[in-house]
Protein backbone atom coordinates (compact mmCIF):
# COMPACT_ATOMS: atom_id res chain seq x y z
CA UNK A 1 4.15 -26.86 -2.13
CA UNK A 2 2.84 -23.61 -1.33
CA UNK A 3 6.23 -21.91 -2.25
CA UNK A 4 6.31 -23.83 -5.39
CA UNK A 5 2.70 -22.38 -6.26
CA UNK A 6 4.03 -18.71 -5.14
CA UNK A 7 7.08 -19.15 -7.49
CA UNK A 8 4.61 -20.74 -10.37
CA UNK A 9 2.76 -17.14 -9.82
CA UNK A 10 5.32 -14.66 -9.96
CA UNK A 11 7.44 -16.10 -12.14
CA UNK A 12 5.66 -14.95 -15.14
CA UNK A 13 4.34 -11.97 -13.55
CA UNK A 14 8.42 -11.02 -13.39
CA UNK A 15 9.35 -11.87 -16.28
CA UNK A 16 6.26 -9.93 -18.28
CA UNK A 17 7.49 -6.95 -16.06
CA UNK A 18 8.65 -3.53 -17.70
CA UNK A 19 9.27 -2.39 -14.15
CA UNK A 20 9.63 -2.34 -10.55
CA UNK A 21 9.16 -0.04 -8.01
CA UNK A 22 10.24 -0.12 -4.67
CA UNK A 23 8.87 2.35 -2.26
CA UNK A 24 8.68 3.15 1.30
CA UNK A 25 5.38 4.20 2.77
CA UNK A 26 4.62 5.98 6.10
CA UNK A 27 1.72 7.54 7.76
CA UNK A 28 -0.84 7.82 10.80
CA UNK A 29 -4.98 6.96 10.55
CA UNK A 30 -7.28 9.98 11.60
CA UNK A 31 -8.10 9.58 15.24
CA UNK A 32 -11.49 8.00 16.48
CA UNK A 33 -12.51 6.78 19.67
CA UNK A 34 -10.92 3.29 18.49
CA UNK A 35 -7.52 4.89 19.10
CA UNK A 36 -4.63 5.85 16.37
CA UNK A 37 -2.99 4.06 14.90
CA UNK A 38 0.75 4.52 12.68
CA UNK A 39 1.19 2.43 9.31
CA UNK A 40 4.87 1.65 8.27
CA UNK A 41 5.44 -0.26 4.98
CA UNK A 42 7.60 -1.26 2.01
CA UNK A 43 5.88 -1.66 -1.29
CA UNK A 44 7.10 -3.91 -3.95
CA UNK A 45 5.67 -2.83 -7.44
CA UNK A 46 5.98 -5.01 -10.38
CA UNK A 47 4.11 -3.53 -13.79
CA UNK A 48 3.52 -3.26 -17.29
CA UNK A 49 2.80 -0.06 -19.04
CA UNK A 50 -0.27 -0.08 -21.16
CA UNK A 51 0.11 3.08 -22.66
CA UNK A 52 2.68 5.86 -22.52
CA UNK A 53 0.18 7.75 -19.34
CA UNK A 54 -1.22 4.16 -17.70
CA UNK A 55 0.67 1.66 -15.59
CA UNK A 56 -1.26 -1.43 -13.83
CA UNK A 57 0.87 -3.26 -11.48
CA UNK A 58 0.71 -5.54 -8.73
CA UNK A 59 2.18 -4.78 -5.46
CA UNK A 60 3.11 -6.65 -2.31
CA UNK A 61 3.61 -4.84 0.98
CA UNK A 62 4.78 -6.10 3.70
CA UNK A 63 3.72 -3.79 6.86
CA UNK A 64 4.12 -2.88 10.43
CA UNK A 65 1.23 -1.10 12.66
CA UNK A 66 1.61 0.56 15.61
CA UNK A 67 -2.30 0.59 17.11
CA UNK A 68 -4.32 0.52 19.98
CA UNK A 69 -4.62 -3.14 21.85
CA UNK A 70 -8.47 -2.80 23.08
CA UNK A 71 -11.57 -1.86 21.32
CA UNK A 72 -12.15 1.07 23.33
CA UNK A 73 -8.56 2.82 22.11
CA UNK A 74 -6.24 3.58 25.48
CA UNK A 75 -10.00 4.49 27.72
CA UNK A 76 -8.56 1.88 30.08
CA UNK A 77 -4.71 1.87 29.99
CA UNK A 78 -4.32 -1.29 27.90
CA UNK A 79 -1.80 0.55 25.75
CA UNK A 80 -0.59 -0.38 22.26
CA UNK A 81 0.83 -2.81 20.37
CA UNK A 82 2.76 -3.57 16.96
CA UNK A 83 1.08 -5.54 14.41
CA UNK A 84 2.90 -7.35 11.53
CA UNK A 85 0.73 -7.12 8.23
CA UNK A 86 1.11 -8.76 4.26
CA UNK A 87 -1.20 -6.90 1.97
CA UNK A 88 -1.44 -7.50 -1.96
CA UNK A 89 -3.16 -5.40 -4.21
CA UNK A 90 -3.54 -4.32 -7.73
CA UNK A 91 -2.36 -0.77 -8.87
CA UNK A 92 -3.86 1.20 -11.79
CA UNK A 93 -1.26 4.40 -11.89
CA UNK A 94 -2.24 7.41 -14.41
CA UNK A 95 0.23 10.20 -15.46
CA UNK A 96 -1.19 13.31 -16.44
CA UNK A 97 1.56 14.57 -18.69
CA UNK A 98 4.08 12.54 -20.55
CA UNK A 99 5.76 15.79 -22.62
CA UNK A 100 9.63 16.14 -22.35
CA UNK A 101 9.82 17.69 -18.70
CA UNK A 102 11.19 15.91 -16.14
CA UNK A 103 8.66 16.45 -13.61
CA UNK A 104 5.50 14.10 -14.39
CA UNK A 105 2.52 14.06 -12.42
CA UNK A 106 0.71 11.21 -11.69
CA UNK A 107 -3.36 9.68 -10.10
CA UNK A 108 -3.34 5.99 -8.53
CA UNK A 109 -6.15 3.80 -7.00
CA UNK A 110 -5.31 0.10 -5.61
CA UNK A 111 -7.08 -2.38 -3.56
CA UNK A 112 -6.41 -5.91 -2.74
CA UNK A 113 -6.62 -7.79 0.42
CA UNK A 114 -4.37 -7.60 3.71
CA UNK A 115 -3.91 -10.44 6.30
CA UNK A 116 -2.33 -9.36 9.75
CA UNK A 117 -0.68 -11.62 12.98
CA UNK A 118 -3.70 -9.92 15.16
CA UNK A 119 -6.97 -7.76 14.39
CA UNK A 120 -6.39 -4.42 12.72
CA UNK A 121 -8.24 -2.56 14.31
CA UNK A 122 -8.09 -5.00 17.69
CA UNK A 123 -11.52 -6.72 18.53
CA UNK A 124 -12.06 -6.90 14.40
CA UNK A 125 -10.45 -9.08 11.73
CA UNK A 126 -6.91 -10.27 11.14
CA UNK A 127 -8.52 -10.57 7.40
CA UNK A 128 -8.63 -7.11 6.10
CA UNK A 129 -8.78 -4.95 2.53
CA UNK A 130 -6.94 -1.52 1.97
CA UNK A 131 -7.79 0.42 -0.98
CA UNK A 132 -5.74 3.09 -1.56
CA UNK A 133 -6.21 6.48 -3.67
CA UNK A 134 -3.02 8.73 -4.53
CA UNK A 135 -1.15 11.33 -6.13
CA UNK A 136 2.29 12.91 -6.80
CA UNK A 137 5.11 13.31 -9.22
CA UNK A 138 7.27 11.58 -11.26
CA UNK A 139 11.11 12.78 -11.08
CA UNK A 140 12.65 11.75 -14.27
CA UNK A 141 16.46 11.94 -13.93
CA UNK A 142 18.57 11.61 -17.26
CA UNK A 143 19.45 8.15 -15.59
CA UNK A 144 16.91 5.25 -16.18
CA UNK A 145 15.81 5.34 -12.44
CA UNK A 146 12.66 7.85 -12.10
CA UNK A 147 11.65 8.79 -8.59
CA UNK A 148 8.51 8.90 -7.24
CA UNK A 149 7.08 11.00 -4.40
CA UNK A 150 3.77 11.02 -3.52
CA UNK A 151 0.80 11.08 -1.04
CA UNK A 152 -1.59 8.35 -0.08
CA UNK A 153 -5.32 7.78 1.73
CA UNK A 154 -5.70 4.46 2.63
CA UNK A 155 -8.48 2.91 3.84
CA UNK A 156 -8.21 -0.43 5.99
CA UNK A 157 -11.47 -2.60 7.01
CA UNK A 158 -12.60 -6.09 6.78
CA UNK A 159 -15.51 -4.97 4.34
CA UNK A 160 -18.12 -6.25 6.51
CA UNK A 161 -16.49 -9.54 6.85
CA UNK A 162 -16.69 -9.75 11.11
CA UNK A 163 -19.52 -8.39 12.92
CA UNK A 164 -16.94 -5.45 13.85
CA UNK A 165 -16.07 -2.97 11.00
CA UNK A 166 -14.94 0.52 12.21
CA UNK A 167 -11.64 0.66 9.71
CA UNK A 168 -9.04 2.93 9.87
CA UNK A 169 -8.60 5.93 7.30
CA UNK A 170 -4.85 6.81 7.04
CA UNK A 171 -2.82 9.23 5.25
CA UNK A 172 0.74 7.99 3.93
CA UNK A 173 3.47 9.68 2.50
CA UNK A 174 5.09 7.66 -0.34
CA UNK A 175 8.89 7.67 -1.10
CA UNK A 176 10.20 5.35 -3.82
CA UNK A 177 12.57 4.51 -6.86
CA UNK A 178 11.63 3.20 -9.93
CA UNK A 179 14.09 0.16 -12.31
CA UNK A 180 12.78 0.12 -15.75
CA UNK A 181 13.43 -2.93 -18.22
C-alpha cells in the first residue's frame, strides 16, 4: 500500500517534469565539541521551469554520514559511526543570467525534512530538517545535457523537535548533470 501511495505521488510529479537532475553531493560540518561529522549524498531533482531564470523542483536524497557515536564527540574514545539518511525537500533554483553564453550562474535555497537509521547528531533525533542555501554555474554544452557545479551550506537539526538540538552546519560541494524534456 505504501508503495502504491509513493507511485500515486510521483507519478504525476514525473510526468509534469521538464527535467531531472542528478547530482552528487559531498562535504564535512564545521567542528564543535559534538564532533565532525562527513555528509555523502546523491540528489535526485525532478522540476519544472517557471520562467526562463526560476526552477522549483523537488528532490530526494538518499545519504550517508560519517559522525561521532556519543554526545560528547570522541572526549571518551567511543569513536564514529556511519549513518544511513532519506531526506526530501523542495528546491527553488534562480539563474542570474540567461543571455547566449554558456556559462550561467545560478542562487538555490531548499528545505524539507530528513529521517535517519540513528540520531544525527547522536543523543538527538533520527527525525531531522536540512535546509540548504547554494550557488554555482550552469555549463551549457551544445548537447541538451547542462552541467552543474556548485557549492552548498547545509544546515541539519530537528528544529526543536527533541529536547536536544545542537545541528550540524556543513559545507558541500555539488557535482551533477542535468536531462531536459
Amino acid at each position: 500500500m505504501k508503495r502504491l501511495l509513493v507511485l500515486a505521488f510521483f507519478f504525476p510529479l514525473l510526468a509534469s517534469a521538464q527535467h531531472v537532475l542528478i547530482s552528487a553531493a559531498g562535504g564535512q560540518s564545521h567542528k564543535t565539541w559534538h564532533g565532525q561529522a562527513d555528509v555523502q549524498a546523491l540528489n535526485i531533482e525532478i522540476g519544472k521551469t517557471f520562467s526562463p531564470r526560476t526552477e522549483v523542483a523537488f528532490v530526494v536524497s538518499p545519504m550517508s554520514l560519517w559522525q561521532p557515536r556519543s554526545w560528547f564527540g570522541d572526549q571518551f574514545g567511543d569513536g564514529n559511526e556511519t549513518v544511513r539518511a532519506i531526506a526530501a525537500a523542495v528546491l527553488l533554483r534562480h539563474r542570474l543570467n540567461v543571455d547566449s553564453s554558456r556559462i550561467h550562474f545560478y542562487g538555490e535555497v531548499a528545505s524539507g525534512p530528513m529521517w535517519a537509521e540513528k540520531a544525527i547528531p547522536a543523543s538527538t533525533s533520527r527525525f531531522n530538517f536540512s535546509t540548504q542555501f547554494g550557488t554555482g554555474i550552469v555549463l551549457m554544452p551544445r548537447r541538451r545535457y547542462p552541467l552543474l557545479v556548485g557549492y552548498r551550506f547545509a544546515h541539519l537539526s530537528n528544529g526543536g523537535y527533541s529536547p536536544r538540538n545542537p545541528g550540524f552546519n556543513i559545507s558541500e560541494v555539488v557535482l551533477g548533470v542535468q536531462v531536459r524534456r
